[in-house]
N, C-alpha and C. Protein backbone atom coordinates (compact mmCIF):
# COMPACT_ATOMS: atom_id res chain seq x y z
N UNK A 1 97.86 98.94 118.43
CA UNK A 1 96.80 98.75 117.46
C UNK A 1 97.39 98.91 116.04
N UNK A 2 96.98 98.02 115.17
CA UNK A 2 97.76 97.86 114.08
C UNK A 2 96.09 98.51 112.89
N UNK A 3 96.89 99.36 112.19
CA UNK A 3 95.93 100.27 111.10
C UNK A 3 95.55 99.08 110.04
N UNK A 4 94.67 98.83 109.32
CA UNK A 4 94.02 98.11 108.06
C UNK A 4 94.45 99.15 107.11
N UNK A 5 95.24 99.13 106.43
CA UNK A 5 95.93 99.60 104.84
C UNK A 5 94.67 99.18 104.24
N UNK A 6 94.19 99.60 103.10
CA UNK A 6 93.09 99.84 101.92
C UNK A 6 93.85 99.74 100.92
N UNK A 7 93.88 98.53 100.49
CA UNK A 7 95.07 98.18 99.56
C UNK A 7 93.74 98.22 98.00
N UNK A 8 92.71 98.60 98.43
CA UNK A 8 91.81 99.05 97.29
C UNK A 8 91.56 98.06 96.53
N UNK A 9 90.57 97.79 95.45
CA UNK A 9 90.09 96.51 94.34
C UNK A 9 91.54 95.84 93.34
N UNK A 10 92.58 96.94 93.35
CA UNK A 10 93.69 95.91 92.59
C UNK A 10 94.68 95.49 93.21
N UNK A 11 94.48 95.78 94.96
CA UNK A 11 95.32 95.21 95.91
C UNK A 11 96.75 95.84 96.14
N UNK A 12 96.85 96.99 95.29
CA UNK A 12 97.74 98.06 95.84
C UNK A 12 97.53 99.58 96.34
N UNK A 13 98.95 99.54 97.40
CA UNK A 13 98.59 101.08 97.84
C UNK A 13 99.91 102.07 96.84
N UNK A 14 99.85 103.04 96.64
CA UNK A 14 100.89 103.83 96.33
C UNK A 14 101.73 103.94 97.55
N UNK A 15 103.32 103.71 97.81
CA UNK A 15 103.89 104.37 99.07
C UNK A 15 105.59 105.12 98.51
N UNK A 16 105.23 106.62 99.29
CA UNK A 16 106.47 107.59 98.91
C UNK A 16 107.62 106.71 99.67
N UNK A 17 108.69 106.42 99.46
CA UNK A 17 110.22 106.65 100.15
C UNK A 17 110.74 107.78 100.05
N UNK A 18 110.73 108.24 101.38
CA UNK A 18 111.64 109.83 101.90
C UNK A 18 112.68 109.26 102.75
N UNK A 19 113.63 110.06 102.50
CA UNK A 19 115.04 110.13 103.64
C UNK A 19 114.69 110.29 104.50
N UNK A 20 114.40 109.33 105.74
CA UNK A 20 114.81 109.39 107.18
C UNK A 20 115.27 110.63 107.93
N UNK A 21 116.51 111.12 107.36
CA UNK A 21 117.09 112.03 108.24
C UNK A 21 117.13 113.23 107.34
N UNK A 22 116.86 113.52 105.93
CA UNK A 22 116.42 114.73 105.23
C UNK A 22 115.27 115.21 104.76
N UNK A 23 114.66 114.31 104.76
CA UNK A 23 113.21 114.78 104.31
C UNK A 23 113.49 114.41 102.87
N UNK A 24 113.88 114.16 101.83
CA UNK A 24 114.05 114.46 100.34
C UNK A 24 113.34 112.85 99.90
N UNK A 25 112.02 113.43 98.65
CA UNK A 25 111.42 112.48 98.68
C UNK A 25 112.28 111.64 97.43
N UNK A 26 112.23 110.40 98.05
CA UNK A 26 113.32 109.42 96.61
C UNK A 26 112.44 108.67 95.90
N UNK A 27 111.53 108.39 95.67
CA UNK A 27 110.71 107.65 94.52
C UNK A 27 109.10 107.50 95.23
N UNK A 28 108.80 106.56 94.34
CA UNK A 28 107.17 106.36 94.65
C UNK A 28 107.24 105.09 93.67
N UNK A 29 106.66 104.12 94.84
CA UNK A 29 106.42 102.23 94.05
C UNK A 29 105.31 102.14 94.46
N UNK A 30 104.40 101.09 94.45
CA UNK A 30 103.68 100.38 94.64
C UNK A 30 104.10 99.66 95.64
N UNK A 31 102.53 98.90 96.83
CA UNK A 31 102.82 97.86 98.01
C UNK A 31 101.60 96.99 97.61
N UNK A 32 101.90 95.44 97.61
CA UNK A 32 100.81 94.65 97.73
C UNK A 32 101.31 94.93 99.43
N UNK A 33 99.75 94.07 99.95
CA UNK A 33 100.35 93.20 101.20
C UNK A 33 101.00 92.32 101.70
N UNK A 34 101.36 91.40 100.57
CA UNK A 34 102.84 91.27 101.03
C UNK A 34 104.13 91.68 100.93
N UNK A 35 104.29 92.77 100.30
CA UNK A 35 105.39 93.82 100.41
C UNK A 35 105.60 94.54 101.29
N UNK A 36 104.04 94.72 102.04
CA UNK A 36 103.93 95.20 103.42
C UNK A 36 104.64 94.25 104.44
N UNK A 37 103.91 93.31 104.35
CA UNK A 37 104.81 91.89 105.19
C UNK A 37 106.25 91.97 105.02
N UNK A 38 106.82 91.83 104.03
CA UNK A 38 108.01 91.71 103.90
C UNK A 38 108.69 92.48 104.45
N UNK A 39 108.42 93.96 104.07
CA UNK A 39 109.04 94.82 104.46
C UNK A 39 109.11 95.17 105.79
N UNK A 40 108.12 94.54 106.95
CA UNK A 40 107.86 94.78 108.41
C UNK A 40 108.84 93.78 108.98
N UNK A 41 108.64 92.55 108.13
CA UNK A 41 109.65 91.20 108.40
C UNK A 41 110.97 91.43 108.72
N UNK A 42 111.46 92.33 107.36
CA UNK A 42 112.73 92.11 107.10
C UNK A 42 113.70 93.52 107.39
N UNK A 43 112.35 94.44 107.29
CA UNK A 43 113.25 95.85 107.85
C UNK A 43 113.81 96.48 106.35
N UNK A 44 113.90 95.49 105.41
CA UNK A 44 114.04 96.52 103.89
C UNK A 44 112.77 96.98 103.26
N UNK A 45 113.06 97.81 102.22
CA UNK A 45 111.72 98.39 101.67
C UNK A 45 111.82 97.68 100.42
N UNK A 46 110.07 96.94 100.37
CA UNK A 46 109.65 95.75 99.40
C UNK A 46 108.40 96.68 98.59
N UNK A 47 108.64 96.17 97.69
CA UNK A 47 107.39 97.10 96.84
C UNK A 47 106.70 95.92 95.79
N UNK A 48 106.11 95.93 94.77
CA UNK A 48 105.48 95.40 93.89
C UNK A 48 105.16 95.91 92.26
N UNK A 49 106.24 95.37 91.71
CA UNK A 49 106.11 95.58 89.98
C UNK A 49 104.67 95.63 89.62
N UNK A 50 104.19 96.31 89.20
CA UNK A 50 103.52 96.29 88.25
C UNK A 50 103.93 95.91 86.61
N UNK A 51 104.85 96.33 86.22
CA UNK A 51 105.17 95.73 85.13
C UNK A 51 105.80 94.08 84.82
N UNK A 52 106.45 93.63 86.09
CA UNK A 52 107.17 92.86 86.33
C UNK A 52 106.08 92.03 86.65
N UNK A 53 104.56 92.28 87.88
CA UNK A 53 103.61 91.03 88.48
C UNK A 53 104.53 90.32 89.01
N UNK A 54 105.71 91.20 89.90
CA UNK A 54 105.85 90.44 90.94
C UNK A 54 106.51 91.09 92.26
N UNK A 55 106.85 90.68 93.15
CA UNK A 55 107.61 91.21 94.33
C UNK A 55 108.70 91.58 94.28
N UNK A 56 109.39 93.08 94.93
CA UNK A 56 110.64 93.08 94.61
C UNK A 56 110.94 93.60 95.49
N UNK A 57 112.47 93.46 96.34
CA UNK A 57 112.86 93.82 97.14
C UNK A 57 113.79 95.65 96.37
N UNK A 58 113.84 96.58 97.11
CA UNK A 58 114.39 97.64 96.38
C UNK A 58 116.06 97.27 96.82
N UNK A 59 116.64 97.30 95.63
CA UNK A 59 118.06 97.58 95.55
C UNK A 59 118.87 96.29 95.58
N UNK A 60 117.20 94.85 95.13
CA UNK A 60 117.79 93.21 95.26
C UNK A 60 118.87 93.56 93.88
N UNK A 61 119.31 93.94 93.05
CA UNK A 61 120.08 93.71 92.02
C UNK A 61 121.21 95.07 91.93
N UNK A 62 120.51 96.04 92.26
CA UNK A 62 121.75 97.31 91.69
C UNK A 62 122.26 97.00 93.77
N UNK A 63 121.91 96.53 94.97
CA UNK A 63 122.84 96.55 95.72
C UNK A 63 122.43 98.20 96.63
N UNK A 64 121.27 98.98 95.55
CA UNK A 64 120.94 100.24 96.34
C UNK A 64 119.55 100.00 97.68
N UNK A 65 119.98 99.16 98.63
CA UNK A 65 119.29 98.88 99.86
C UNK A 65 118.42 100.13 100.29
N UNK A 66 116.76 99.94 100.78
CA UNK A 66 116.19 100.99 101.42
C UNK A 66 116.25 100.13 103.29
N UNK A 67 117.03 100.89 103.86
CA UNK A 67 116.82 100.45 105.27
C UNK A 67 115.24 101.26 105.83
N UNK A 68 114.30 100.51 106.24
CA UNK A 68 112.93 101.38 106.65
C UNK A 68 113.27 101.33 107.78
N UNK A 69 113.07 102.71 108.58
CA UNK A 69 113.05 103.18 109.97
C UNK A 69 111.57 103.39 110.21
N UNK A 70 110.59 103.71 109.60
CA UNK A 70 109.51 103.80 109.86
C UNK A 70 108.25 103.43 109.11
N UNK A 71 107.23 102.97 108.62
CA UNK A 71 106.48 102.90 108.21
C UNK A 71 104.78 103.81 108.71
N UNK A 72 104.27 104.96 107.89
CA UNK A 72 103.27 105.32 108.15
C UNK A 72 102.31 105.20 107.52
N UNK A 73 101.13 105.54 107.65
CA UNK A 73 99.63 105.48 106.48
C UNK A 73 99.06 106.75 106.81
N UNK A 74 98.30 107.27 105.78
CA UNK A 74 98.05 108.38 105.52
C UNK A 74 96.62 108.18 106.22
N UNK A 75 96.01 109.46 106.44
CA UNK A 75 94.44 109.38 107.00
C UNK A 75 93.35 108.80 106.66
N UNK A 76 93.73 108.28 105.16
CA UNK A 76 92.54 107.61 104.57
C UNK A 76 92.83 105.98 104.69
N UNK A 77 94.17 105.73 105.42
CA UNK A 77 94.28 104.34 104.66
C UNK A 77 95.02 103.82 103.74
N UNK A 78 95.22 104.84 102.60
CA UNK A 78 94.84 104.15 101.34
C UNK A 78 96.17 104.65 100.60
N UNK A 79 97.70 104.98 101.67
CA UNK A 79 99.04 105.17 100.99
C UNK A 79 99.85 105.31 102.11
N UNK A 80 100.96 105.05 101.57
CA UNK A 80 101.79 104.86 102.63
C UNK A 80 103.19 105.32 102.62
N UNK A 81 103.83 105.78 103.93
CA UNK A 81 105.05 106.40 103.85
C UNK A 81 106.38 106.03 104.57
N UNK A 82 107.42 105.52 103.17
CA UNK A 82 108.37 104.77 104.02
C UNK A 82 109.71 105.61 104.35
N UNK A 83 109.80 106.07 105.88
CA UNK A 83 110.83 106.65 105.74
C UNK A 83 112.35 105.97 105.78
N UNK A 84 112.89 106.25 105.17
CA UNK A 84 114.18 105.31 105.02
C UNK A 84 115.51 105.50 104.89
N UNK A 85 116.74 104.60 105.01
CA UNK A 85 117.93 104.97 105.11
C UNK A 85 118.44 104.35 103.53
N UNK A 86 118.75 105.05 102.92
CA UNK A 86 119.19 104.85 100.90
C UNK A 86 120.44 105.01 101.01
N UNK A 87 120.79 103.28 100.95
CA UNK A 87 122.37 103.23 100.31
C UNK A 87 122.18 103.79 98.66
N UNK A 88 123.20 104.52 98.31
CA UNK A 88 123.52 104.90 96.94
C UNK A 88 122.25 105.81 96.29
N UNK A 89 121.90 105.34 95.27
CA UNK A 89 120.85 105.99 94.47
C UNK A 89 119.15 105.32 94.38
N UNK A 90 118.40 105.88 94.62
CA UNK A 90 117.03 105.22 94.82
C UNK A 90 116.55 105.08 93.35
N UNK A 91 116.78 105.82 92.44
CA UNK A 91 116.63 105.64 90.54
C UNK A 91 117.54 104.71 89.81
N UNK A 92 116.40 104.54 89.36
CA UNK A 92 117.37 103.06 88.40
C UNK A 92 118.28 104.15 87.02
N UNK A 93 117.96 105.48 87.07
CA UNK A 93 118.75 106.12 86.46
C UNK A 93 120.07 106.66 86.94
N UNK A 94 120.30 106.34 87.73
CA UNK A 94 121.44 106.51 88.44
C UNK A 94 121.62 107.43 89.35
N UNK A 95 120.10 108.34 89.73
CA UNK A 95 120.05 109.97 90.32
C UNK A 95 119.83 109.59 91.96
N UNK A 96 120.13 110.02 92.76
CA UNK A 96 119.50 109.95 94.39
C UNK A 96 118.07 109.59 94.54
N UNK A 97 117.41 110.20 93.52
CA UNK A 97 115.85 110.82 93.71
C UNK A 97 115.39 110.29 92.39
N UNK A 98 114.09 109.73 92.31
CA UNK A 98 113.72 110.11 90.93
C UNK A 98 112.79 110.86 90.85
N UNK A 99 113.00 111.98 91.32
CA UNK A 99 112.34 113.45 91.10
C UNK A 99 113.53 114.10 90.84
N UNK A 100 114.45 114.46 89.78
CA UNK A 100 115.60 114.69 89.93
C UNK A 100 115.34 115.55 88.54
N UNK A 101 114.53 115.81 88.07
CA UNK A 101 114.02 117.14 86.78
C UNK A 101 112.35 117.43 87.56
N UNK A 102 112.47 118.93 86.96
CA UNK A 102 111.32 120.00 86.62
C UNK A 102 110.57 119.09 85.40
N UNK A 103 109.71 119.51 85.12
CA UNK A 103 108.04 119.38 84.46
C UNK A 103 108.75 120.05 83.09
N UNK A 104 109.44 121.13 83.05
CA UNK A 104 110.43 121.88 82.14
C UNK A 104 111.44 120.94 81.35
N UNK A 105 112.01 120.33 82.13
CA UNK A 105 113.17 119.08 81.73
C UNK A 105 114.57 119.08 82.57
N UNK A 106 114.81 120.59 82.95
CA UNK A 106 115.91 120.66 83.75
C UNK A 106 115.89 119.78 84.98
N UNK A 107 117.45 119.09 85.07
CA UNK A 107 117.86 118.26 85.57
C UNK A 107 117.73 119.28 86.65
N UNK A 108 117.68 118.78 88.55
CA UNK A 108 118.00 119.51 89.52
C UNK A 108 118.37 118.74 90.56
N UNK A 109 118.00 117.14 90.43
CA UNK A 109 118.77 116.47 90.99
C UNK A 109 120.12 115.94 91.39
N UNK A 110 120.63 115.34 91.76
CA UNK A 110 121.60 114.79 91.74
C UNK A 110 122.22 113.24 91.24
N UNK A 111 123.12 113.31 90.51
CA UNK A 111 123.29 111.52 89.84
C UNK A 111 124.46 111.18 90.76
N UNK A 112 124.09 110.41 91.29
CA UNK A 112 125.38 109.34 92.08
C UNK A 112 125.98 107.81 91.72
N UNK A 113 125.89 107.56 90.31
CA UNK A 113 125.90 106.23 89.67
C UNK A 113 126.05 106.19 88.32
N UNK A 114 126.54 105.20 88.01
CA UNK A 114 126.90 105.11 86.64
C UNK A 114 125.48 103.86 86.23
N UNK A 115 124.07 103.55 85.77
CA UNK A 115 123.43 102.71 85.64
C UNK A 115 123.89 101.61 84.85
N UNK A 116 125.04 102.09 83.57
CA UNK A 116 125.69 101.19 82.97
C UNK A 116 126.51 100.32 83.72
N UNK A 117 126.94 100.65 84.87
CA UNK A 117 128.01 99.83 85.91
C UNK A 117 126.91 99.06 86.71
N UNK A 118 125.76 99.49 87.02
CA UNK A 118 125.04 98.40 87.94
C UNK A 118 124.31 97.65 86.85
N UNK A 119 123.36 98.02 85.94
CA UNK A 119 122.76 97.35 85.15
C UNK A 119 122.98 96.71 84.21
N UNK A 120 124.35 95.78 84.13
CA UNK A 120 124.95 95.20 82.66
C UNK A 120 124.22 94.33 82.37
């Protein structure tokens, strides 16, 4: 039995990417339904710009691939959780995580990338 996602009146859900095999949460994008599609299709994790208004595959340009091992939905429907295998860095800042500072400012993450080397 396949769940109905509540992709809500602007046709997106919020969905976390966590590490597969650590638990460590690496970002938070946006899913139309067809990012959902895609991403069931193709086995990578597809999300949806909002700034951009359009589809994007994660890691189509910096090369940082989300392999999805799982896809879940939360009790309401209405978000979703991709657990996944993250070549390189999931931040376009170059960090593992982009939860990678405190509310404070301190850095506590980790940077694995130079963004100037992927993003010329």
């Amino acid at each position: 039995m396949t769940v109905d996602v509540d992709f809500g009146d602007d046709g997106l859900v919020p969905a976390v990417a966590q590490d597969a095999e650590t638990g460590e949460v690496l970002m938070l994008a946006y899913v139309s339904p067809a990012a959902l599609d895609r991403t069931r299709e193709t086995g990578y994790a597809h999300y949806y710009s909002r700034s951009r208004d359009e589809l994007w595959k994660k890691g189509g340009s910096s090369g940082h691939l989300q392999t999805v091992q799982e896809v879940r939905v939360d009790c309401d429907a209405d978000t979703l959780l991709y657990l996944v295998d993250q070549e390189g860095g999931a931040c376009h800042t170059g960090h593992r995580s982009c939860f990678y500072r405190t509310v404070d400012g301190d850095e506590v993450g980790e940077k694995v990338f130079d963004p100037d080397d992927v993003y010329e």
